[in-house]
N, C-alpha and C. Protein backbone atom coordinates (compact mmCIF):
# COMPACT_ATOMS: atom_id res chain seq x y z
N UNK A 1 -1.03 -17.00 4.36
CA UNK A 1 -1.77 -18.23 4.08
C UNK A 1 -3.22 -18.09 4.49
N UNK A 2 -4.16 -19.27 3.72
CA UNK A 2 -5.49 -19.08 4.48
C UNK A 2 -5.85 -20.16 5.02
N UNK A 3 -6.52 -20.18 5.88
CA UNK A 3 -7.18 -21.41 6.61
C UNK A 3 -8.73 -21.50 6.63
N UNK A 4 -8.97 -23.06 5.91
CA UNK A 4 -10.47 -22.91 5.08
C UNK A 4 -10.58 -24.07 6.11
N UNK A 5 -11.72 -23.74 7.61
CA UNK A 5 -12.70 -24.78 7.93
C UNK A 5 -13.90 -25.35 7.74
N UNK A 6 -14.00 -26.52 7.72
CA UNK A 6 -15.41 -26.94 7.23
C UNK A 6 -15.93 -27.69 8.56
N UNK A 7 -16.64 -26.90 9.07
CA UNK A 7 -17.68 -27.99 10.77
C UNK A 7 -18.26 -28.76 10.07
N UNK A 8 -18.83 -29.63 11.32
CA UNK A 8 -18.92 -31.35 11.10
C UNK A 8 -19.06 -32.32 11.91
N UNK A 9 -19.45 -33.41 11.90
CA UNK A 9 -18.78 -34.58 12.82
C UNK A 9 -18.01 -35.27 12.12
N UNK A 10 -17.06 -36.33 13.01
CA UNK A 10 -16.27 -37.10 12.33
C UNK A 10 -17.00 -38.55 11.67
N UNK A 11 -17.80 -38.96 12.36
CA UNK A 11 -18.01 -40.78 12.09
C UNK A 11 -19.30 -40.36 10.74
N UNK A 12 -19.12 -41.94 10.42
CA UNK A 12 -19.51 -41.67 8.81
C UNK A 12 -20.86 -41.83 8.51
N UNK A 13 -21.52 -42.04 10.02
CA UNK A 13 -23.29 -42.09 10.03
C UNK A 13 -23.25 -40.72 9.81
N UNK A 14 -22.96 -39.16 10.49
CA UNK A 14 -22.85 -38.20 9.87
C UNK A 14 -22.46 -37.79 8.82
N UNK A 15 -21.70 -38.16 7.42
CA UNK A 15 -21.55 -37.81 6.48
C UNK A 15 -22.40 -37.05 5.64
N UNK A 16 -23.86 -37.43 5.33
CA UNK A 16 -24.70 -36.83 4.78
C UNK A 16 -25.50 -36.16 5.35
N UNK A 17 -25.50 -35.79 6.46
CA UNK A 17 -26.67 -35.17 7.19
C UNK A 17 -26.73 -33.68 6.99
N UNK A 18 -27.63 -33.27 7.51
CA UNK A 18 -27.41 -31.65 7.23
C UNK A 18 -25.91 -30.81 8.31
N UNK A 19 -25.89 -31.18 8.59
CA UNK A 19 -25.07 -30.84 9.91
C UNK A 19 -23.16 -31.06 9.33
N UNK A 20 -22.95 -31.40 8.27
CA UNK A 20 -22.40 -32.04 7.61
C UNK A 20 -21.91 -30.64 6.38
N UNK A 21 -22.85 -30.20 6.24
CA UNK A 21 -22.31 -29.51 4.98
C UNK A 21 -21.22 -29.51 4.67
N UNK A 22 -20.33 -28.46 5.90
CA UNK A 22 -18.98 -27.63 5.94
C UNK A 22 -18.13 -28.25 5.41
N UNK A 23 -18.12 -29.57 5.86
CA UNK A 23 -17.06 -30.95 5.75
C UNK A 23 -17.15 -31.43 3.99
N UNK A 24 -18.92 -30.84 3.62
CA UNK A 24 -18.93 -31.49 2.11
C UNK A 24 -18.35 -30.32 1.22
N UNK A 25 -18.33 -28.93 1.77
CA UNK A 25 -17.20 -28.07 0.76
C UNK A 25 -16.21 -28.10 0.58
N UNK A 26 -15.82 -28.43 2.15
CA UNK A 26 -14.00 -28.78 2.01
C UNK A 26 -13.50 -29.58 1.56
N UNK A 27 -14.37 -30.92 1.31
CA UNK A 27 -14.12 -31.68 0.55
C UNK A 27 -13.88 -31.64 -1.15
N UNK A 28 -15.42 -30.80 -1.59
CA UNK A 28 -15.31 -30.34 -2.99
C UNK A 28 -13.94 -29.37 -3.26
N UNK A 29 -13.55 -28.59 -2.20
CA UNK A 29 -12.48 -27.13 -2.58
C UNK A 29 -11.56 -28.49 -2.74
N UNK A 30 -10.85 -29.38 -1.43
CA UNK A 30 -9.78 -30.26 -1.89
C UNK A 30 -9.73 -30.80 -2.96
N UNK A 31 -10.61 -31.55 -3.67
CA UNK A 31 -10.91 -32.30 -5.00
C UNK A 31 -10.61 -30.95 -5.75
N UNK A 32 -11.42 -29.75 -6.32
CA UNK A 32 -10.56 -28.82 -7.42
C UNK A 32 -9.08 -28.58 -7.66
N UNK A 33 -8.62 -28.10 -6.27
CA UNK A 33 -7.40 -27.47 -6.24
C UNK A 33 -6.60 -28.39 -5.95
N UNK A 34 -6.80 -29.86 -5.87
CA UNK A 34 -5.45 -31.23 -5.59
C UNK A 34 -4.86 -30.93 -4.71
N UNK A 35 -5.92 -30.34 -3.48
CA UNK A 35 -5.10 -30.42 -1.79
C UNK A 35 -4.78 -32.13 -1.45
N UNK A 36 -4.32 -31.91 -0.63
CA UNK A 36 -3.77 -33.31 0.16
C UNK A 36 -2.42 -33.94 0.07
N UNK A 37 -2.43 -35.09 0.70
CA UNK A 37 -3.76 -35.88 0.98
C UNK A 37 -3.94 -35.44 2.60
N UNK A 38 -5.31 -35.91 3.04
CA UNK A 38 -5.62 -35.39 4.50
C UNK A 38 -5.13 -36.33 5.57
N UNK A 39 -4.56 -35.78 6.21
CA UNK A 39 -3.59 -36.40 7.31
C UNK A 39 -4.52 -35.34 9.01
N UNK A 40 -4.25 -36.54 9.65
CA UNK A 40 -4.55 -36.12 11.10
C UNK A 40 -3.40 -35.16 11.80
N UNK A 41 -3.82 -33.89 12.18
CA UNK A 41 -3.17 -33.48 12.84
C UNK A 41 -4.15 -32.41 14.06
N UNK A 42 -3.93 -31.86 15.04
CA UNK A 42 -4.16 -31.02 15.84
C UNK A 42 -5.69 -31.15 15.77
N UNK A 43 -6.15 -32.73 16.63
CA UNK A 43 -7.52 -32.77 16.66
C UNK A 43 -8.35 -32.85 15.39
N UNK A 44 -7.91 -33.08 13.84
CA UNK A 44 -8.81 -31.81 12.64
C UNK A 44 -7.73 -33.03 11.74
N UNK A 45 -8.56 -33.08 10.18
CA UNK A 45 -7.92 -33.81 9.50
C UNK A 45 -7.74 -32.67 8.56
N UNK A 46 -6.35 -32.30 8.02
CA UNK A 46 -6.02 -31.34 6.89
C UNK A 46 -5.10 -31.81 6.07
N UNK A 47 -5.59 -30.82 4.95
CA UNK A 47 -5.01 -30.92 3.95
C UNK A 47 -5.09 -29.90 3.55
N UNK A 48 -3.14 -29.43 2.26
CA UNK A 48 -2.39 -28.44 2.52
C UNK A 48 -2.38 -28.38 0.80
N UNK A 49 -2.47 -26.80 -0.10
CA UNK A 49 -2.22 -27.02 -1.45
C UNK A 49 -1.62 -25.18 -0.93
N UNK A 50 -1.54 -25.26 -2.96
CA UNK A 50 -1.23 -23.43 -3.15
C UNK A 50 -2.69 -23.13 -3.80
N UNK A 51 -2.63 -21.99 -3.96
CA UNK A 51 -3.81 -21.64 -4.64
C UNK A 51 -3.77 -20.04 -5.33
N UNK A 52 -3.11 -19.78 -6.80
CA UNK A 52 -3.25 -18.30 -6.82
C UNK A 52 -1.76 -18.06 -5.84
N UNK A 53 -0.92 -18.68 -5.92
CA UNK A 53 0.11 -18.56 -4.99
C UNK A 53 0.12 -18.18 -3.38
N UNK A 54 -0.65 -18.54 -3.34
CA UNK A 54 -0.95 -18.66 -2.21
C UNK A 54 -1.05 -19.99 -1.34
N UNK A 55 -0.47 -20.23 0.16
CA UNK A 55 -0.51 -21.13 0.99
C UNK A 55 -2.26 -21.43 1.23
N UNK A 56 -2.84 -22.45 1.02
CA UNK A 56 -4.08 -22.20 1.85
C UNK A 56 -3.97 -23.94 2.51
N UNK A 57 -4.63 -24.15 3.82
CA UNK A 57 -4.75 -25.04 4.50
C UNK A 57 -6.17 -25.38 4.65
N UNK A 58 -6.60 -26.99 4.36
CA UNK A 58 -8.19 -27.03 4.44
C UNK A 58 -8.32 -28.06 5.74
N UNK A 59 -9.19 -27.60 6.49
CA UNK A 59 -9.18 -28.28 7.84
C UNK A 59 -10.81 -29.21 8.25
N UNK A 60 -10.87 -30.36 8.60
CA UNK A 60 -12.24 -30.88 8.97
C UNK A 60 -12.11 -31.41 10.54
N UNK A 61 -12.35 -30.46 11.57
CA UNK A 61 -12.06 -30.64 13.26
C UNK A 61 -12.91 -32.12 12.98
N UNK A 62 -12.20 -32.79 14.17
CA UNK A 62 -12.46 -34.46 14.21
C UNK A 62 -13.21 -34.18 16.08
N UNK A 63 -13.05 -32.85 16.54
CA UNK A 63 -13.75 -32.84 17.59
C UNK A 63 -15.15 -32.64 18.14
N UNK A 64 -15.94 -33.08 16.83
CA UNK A 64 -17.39 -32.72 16.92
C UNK A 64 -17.69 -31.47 17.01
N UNK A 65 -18.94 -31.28 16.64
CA UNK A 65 -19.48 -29.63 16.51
C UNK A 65 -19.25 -29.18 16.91
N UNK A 66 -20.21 -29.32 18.17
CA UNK A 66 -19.68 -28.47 19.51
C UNK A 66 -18.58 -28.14 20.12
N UNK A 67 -17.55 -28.46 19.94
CA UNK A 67 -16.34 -28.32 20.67
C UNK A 67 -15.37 -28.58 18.95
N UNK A 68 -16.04 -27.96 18.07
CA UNK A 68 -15.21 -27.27 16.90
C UNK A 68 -13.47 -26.39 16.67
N UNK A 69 -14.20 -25.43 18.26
CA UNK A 69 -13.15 -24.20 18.20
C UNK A 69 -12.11 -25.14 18.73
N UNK A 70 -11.95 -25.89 19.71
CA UNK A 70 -10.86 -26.83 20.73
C UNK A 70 -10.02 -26.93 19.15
N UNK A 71 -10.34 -27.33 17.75
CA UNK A 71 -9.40 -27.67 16.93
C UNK A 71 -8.69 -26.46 16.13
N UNK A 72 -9.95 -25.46 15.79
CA UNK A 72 -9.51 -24.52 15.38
C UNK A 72 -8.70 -23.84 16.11
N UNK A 73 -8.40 -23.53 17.14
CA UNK A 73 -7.12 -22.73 17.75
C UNK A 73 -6.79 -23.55 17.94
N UNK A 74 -5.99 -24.61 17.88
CA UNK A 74 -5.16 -25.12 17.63
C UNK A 74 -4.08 -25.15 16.09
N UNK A 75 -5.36 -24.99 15.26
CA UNK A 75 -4.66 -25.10 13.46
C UNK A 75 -4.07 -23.23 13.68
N UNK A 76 -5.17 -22.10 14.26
CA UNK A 76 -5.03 -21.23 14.42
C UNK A 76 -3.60 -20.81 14.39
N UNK A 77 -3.40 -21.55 16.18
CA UNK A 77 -1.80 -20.94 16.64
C UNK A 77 -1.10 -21.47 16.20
N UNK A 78 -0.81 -22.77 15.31
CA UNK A 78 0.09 -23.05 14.47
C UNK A 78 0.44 -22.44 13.34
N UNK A 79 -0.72 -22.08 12.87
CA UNK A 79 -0.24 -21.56 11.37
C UNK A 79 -0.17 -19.82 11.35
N UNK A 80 0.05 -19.40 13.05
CA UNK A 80 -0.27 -18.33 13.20
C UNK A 80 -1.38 -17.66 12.34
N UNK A 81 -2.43 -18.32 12.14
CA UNK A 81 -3.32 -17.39 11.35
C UNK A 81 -3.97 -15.72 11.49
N UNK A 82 -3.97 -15.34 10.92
CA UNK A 82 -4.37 -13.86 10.79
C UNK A 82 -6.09 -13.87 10.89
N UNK A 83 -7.14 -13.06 11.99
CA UNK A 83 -8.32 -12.96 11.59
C UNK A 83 -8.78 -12.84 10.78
N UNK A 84 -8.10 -12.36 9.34
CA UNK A 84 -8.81 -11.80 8.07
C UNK A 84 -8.42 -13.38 7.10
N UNK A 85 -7.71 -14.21 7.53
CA UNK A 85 -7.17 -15.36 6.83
C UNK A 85 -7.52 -16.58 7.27
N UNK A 86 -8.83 -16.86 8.02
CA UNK A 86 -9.45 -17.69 8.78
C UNK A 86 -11.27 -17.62 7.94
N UNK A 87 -11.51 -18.85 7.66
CA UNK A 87 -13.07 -19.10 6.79
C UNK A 87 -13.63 -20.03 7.35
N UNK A 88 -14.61 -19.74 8.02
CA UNK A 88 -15.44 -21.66 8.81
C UNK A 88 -16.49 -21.79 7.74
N UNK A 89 -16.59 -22.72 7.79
CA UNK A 89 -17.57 -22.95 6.57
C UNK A 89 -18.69 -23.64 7.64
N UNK A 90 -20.22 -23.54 7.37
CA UNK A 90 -21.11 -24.14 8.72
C UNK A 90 -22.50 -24.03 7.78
N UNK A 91 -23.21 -24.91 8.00
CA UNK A 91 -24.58 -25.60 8.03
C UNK A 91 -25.77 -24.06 8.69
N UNK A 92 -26.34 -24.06 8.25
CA UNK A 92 -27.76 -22.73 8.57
C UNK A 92 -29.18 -22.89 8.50
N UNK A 93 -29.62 -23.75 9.70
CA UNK A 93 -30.81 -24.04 9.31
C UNK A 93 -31.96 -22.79 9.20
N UNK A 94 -31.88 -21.60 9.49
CA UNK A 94 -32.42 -20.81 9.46
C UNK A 94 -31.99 -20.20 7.67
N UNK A 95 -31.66 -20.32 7.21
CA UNK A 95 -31.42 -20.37 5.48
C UNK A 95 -32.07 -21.08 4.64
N UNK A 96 -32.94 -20.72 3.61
CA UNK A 96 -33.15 -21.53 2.97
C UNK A 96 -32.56 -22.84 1.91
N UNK A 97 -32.63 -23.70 1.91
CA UNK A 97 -31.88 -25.23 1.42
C UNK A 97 -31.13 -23.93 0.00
N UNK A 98 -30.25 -24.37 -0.06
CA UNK A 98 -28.86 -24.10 -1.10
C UNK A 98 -28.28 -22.41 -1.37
N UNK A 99 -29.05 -21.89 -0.50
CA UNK A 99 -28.39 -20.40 -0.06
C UNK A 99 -27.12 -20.42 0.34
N UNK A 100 -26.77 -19.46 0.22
CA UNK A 100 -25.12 -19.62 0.91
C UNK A 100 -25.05 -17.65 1.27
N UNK A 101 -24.67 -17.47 2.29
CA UNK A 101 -24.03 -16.16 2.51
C UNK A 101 -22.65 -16.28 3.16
N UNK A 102 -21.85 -15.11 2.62
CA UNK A 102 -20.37 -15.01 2.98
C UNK A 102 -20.68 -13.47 4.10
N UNK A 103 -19.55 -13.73 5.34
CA UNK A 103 -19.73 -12.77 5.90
C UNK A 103 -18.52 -12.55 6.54
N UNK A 104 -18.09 -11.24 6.93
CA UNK A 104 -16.22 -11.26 7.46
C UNK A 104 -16.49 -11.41 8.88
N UNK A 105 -17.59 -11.35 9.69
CA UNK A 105 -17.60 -10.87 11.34
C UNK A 105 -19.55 -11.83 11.71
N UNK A 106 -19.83 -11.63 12.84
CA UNK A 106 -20.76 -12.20 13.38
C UNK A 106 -21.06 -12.65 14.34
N UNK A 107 -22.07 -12.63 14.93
CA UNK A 107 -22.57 -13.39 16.05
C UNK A 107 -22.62 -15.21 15.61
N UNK A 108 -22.59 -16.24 16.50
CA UNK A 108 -22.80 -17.29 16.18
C UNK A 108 -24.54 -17.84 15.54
N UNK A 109 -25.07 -16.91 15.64
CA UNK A 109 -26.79 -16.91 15.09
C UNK A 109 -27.25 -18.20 15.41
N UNK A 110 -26.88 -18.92 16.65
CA UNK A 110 -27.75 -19.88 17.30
C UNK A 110 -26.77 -21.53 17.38
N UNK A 111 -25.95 -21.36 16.25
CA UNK A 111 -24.92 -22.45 16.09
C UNK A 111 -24.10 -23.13 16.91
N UNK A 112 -24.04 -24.19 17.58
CA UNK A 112 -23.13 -24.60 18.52
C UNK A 112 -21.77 -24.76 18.02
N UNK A 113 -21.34 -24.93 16.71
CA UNK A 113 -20.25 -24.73 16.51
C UNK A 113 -19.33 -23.49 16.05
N UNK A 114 -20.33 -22.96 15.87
CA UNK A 114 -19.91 -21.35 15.48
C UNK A 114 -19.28 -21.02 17.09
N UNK A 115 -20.31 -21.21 17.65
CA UNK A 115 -20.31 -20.89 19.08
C UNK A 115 -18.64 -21.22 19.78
N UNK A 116 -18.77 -22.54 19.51
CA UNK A 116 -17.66 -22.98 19.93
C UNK A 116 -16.16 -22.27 19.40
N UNK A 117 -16.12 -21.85 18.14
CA UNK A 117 -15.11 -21.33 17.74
C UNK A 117 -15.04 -20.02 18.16
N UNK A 118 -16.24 -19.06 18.68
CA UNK A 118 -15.79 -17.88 19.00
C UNK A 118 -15.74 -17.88 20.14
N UNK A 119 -15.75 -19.20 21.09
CA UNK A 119 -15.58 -19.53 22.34
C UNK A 119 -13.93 -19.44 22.58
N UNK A 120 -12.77 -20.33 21.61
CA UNK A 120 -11.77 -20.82 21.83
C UNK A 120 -11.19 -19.52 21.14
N UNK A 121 -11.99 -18.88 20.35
CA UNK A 121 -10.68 -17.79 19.72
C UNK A 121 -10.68 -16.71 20.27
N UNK A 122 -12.06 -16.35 21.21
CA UNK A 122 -12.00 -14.97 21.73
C UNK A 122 -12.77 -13.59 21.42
N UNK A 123 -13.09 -14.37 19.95
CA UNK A 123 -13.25 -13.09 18.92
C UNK A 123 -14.17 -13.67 18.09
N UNK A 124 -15.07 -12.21 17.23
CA UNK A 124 -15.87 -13.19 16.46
C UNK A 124 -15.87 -12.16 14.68
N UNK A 125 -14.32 -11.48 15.04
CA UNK A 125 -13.96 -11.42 13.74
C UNK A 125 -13.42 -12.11 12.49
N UNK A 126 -13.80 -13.32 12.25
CA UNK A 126 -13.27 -13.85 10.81
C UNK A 126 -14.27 -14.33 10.49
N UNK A 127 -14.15 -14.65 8.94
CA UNK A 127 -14.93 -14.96 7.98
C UNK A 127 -15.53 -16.45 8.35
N UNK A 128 -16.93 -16.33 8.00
CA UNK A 128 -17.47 -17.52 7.85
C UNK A 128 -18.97 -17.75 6.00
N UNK A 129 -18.86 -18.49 5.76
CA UNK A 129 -19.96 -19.10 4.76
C UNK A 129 -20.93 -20.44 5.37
N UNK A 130 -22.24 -20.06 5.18
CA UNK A 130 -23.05 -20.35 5.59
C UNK A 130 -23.76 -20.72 4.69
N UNK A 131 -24.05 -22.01 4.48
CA UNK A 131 -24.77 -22.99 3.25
C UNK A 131 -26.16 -22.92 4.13
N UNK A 132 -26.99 -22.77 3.23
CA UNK A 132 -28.56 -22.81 3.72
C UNK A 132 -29.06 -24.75 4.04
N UNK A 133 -29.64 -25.11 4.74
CA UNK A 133 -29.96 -26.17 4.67
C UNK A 133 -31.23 -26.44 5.57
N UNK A 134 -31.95 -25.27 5.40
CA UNK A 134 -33.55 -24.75 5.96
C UNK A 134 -34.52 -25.19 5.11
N UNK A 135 -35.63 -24.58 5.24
CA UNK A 135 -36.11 -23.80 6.30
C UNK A 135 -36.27 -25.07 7.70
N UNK A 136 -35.69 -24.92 8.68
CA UNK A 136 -35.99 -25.42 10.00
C UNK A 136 -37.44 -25.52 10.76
N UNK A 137 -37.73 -26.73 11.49
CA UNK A 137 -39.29 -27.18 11.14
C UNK A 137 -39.80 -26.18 11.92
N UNK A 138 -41.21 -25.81 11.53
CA UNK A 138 -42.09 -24.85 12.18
C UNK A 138 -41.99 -25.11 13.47
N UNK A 139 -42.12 -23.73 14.21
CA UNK A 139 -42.13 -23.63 15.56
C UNK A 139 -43.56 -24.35 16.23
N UNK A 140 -43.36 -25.41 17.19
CA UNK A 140 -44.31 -26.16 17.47
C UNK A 140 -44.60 -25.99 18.62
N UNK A 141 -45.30 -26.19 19.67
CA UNK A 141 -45.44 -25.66 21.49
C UNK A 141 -45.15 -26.48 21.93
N UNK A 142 -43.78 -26.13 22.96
CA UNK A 142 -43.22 -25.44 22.75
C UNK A 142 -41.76 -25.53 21.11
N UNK A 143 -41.13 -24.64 20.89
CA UNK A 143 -40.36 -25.18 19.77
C UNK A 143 -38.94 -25.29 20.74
N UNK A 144 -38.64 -26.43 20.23
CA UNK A 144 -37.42 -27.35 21.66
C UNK A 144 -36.64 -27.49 20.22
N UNK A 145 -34.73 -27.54 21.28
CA UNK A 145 -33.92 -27.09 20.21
C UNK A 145 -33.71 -29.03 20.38
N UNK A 146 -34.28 -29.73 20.78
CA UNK A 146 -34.13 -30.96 20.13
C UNK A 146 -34.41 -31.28 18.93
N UNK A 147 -35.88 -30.72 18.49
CA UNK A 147 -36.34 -30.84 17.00
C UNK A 147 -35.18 -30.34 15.95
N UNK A 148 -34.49 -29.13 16.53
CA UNK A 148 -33.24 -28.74 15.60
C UNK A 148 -32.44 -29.48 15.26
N UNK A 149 -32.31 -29.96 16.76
CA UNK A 149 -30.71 -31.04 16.67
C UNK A 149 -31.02 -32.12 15.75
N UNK A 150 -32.55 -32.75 16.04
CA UNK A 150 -32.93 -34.31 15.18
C UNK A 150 -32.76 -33.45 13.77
N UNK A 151 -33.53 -32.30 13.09
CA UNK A 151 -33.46 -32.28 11.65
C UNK A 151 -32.14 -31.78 11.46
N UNK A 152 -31.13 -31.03 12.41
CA UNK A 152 -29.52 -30.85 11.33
C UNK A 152 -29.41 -32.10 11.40
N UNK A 153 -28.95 -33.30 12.21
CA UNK A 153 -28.66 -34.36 12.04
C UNK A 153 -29.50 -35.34 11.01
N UNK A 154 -30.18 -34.80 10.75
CA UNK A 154 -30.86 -36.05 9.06
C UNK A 154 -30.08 -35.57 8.50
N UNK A 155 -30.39 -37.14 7.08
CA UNK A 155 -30.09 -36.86 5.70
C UNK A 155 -30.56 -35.95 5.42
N UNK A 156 -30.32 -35.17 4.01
CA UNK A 156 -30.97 -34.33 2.82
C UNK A 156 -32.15 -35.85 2.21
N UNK A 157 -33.36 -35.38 1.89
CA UNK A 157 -33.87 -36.52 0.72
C UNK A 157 -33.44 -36.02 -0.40
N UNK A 158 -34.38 -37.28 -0.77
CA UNK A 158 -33.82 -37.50 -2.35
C UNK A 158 -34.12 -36.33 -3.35
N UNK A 159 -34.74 -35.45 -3.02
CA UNK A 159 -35.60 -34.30 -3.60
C UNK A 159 -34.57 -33.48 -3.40
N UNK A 160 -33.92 -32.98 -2.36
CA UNK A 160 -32.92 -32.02 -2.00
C UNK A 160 -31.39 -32.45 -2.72
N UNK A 161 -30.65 -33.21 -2.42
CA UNK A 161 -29.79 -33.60 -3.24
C UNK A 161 -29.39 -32.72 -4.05
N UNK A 162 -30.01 -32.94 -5.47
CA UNK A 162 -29.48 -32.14 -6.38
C UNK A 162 -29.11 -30.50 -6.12
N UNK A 163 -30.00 -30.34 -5.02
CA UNK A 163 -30.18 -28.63 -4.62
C UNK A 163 -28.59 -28.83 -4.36
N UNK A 164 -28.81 -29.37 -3.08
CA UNK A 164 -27.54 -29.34 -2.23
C UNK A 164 -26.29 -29.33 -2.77
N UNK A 165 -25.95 -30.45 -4.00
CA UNK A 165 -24.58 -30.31 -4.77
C UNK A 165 -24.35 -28.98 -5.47
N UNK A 166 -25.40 -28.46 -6.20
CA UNK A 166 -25.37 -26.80 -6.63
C UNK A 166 -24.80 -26.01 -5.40
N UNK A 167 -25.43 -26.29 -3.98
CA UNK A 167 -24.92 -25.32 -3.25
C UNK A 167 -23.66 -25.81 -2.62
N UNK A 168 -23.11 -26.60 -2.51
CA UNK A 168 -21.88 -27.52 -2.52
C UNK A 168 -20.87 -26.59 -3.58
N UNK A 169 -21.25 -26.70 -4.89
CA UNK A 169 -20.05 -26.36 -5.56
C UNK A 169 -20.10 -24.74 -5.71
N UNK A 170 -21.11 -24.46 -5.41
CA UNK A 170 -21.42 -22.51 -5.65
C UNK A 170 -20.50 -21.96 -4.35
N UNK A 171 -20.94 -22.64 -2.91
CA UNK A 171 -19.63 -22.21 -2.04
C UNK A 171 -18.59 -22.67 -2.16
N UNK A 172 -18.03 -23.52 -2.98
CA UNK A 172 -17.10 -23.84 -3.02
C UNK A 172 -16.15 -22.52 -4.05
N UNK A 173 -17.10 -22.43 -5.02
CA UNK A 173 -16.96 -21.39 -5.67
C UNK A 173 -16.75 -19.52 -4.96
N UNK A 174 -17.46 -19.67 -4.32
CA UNK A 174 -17.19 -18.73 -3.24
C UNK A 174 -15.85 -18.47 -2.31
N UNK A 175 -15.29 -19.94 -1.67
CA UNK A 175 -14.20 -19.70 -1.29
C UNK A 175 -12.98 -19.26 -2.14
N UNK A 176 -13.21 -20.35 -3.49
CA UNK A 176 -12.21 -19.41 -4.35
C UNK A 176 -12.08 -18.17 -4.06
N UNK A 177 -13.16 -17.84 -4.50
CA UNK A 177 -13.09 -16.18 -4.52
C UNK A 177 -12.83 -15.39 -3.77
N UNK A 178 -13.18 -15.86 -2.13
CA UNK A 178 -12.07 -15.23 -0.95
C UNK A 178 -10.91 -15.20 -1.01
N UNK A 179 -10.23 -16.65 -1.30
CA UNK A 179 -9.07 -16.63 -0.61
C UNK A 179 -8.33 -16.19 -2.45
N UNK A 180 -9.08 -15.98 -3.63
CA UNK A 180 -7.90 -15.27 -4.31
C UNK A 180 -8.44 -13.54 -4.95
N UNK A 181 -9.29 -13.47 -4.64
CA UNK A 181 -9.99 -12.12 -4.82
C UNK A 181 -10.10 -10.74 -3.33
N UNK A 182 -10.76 -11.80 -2.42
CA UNK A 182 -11.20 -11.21 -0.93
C UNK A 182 -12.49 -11.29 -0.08
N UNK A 183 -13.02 -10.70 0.67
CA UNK A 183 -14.30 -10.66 1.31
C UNK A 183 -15.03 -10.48 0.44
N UNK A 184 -14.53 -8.85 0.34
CA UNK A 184 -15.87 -7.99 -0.66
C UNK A 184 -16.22 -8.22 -1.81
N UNK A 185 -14.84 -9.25 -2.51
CA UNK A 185 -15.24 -9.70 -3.80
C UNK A 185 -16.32 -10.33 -3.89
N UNK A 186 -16.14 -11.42 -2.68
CA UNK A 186 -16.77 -12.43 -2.94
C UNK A 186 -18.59 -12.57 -2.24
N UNK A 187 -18.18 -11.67 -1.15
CA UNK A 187 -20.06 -11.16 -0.80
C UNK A 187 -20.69 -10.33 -1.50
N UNK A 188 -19.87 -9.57 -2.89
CA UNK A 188 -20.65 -8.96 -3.78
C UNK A 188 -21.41 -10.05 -5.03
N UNK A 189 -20.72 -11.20 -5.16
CA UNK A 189 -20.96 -12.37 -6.04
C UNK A 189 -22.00 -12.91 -5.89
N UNK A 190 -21.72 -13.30 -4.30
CA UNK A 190 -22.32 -14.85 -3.69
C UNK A 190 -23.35 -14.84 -3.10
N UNK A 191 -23.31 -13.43 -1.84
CA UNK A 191 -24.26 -13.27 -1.28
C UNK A 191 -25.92 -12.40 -2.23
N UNK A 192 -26.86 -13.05 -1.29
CA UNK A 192 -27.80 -12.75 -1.87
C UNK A 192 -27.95 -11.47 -2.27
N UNK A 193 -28.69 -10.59 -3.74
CA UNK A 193 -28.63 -8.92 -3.94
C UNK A 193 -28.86 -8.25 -3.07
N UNK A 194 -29.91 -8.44 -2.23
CA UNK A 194 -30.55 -7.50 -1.39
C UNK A 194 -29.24 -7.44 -0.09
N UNK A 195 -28.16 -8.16 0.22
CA UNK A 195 -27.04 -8.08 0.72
C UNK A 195 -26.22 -7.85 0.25
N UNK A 196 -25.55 -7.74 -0.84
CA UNK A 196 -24.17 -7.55 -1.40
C UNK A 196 -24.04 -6.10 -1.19
């Protein structure tokens, strides 16, 4: 089986914010493939389809960013997941707005929820996709990771939007392609040329 996370907060002043993405793919992948419906379980609201015959589970942790991983090992050791069968999906302000890169391994590259998950799992071998939702505001004197926190937490404007749903359904498009193709399929596709 695979297990597709999308980071996030739970309450619905966060819904649109940048910080938000993860939660808006998993949402789009549920709507294609007629997962559900999403039910509360293990901290994380999921919802369960096939896909390509395959089991896949879509998860949105209800434990805030930061403390992301607390849900993911939890869905983890239930569904005994496999490192190669685990996808976080996460927000990149260092990306430009509707980029997306797929990657199997990584450092958390500054993310508190990334962070958090390779906090609770140990490891920082499984896959994650990374929706651009940059460029992050110029470094100012000093550059304080408050300014970060205030711009992931905005809306997108009205100008971005349209970007954003392209990059909404392009990773969404992407996960397909992991969980019924593979990694390499799908970072030869998705990710930018000068990476594939």
């Amino acid at each position: 089986m695979k297990l597709i996370v999308g980071l996030g907060n739970p309450e619905a002043r966060y819904a649109e914010t940048r910080h938000n993405i993860g939660w808006r793919v998993a949402d789009e992948l549920a709507d294609r493939v007629g997962a559900g419906p999403w039910k509360q379980k293990f901290d994380a609201e999921v919802a369960e389809t096939f896909l390509d015959r395959r089991k896949v589970v879509l998860a949105r942790p209800l434990t805030y960013m930061n403390r992301s991983g607390a849900a993911v090992r939890q869905l983890v050791d239930f569904w005994k997941v496999e490192n190669e069968d685990l996808l976080v999906l996460v927000d990149d302000l260092n990306l430009e707005l509707g980029r997306i890169r797929i990657r199997g391994s990584g450092s958390d590259g500054g993310h508190n929820g990334l962070a958090s998950v390779i906090e609770y799992l140990g490891h920082e071998v499984f896959s994650r996709l990374r929706v651009g939702v940059g460029p992050a505001p110029a470094a100012e004197q000093p550059a304080t990771a408050d300014k970060h926190a205030e711009f992931v937490l905005s809306p997108f404007t009205k100008e971005e939007r349209p970007v954003v749903a392209e990059a909404v359904a392009r990773a969404a498009d992407a996960v397909e392609c992991w969980i019924t193709e593979g990694l390499e399929a799908a970072m030869n596709r998705f990710n930018p040329a000068s990476e594939a």
